[in-house]
C-alpha atoms as a PDB file:
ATOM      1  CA  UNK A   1     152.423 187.510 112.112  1.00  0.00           C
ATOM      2  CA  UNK A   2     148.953 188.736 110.235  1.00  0.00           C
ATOM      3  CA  UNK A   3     150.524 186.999 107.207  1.00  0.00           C
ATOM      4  CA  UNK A   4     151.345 184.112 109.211  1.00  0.00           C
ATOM      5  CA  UNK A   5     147.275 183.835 110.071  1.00  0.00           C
ATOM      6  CA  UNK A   6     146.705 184.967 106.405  1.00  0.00           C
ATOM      7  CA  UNK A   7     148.954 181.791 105.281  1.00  0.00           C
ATOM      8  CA  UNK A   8     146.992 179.310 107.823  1.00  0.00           C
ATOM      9  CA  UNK A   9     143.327 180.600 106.935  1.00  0.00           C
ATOM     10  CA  UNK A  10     144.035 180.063 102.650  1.00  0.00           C
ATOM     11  CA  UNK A  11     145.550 176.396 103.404  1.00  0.00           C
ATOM     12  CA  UNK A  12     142.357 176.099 105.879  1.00  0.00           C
ATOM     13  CA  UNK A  13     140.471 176.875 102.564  1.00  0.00           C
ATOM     14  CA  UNK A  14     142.131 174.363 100.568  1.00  0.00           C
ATOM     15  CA  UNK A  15     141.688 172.169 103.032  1.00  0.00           C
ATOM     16  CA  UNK A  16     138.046 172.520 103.327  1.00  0.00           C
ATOM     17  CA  UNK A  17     137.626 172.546  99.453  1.00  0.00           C
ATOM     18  CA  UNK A  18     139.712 169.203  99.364  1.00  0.00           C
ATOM     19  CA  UNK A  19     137.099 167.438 101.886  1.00  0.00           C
ATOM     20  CA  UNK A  20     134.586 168.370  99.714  1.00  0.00           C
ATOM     21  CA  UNK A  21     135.699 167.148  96.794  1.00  0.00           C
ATOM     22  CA  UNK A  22     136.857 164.194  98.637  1.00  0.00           C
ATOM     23  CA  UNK A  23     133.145 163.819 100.114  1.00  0.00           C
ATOM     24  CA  UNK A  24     131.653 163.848  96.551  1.00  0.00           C
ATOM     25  CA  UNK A  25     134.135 161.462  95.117  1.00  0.00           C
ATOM     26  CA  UNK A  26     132.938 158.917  97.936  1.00  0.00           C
ATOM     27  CA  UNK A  27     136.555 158.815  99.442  1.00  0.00           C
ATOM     28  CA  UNK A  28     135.031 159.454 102.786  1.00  0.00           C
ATOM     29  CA  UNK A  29     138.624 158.783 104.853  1.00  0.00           C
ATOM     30  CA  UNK A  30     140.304 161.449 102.869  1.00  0.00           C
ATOM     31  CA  UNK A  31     137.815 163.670 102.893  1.00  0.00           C
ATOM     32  CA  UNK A  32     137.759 163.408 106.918  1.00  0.00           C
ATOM     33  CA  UNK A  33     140.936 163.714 107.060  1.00  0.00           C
ATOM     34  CA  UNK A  34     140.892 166.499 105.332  1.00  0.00           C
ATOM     35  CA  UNK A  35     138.002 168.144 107.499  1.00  0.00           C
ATOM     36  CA  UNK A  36     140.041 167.891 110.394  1.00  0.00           C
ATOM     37  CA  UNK A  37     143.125 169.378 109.198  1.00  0.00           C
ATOM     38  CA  UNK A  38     140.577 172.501 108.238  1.00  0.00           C
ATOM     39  CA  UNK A  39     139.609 172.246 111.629  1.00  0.00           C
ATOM     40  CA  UNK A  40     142.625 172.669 113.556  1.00  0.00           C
ATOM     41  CA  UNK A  41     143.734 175.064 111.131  1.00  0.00           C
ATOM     42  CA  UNK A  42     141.056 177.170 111.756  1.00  0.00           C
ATOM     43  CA  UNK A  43     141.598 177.083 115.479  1.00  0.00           C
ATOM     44  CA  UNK A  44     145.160 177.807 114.732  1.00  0.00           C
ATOM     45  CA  UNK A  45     144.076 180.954 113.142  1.00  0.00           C
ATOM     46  CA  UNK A  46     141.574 182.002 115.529  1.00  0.00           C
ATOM     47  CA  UNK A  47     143.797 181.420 118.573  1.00  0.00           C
ATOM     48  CA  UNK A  48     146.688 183.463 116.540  1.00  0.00           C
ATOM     49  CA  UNK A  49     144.564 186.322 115.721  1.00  0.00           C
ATOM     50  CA  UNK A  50     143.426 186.661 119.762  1.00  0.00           C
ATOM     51  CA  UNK A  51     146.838 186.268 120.850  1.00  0.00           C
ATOM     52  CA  UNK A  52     147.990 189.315 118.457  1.00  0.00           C
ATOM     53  CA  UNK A  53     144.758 191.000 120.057  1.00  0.00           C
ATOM     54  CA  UNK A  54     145.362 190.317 123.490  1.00  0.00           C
ATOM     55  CA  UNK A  55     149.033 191.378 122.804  1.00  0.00           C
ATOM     56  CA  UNK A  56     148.566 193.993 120.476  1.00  0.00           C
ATOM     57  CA  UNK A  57     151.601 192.700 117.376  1.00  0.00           C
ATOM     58  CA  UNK A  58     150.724 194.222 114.180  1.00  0.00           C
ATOM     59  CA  UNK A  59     146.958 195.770 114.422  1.00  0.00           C
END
């Protein structure tokens, strides 16, 4: 499960890196797109990580 919220934060970063890029390139769609798949990913992550808290798996 940590590797699970490991897995979801890096593709959160590529994400993220890929909207940026996309932002720069003037490909503002894409690069919103993008932003919002970092998004929810990151509120994937972060409601992962509490449920392993409240639950204690793996800590």
């Amino acid at each position: 499960m940590k590797l699970l919220i490991i897995l979801i934060g890096f593709l959160g970063a590529i994400a993220c890196i890929a909207a940026f890029v996309c932002f720069y390139l003037d490909n503002e769609k894409l690069g919103w797109s993008f932003f919002i798949i970092f998004a929810v990913l990151a509120v994937v992550a972060g409601l992962f990580e509490k449920y392993m808290w409240w639950t204690s798996w793996g800590w």
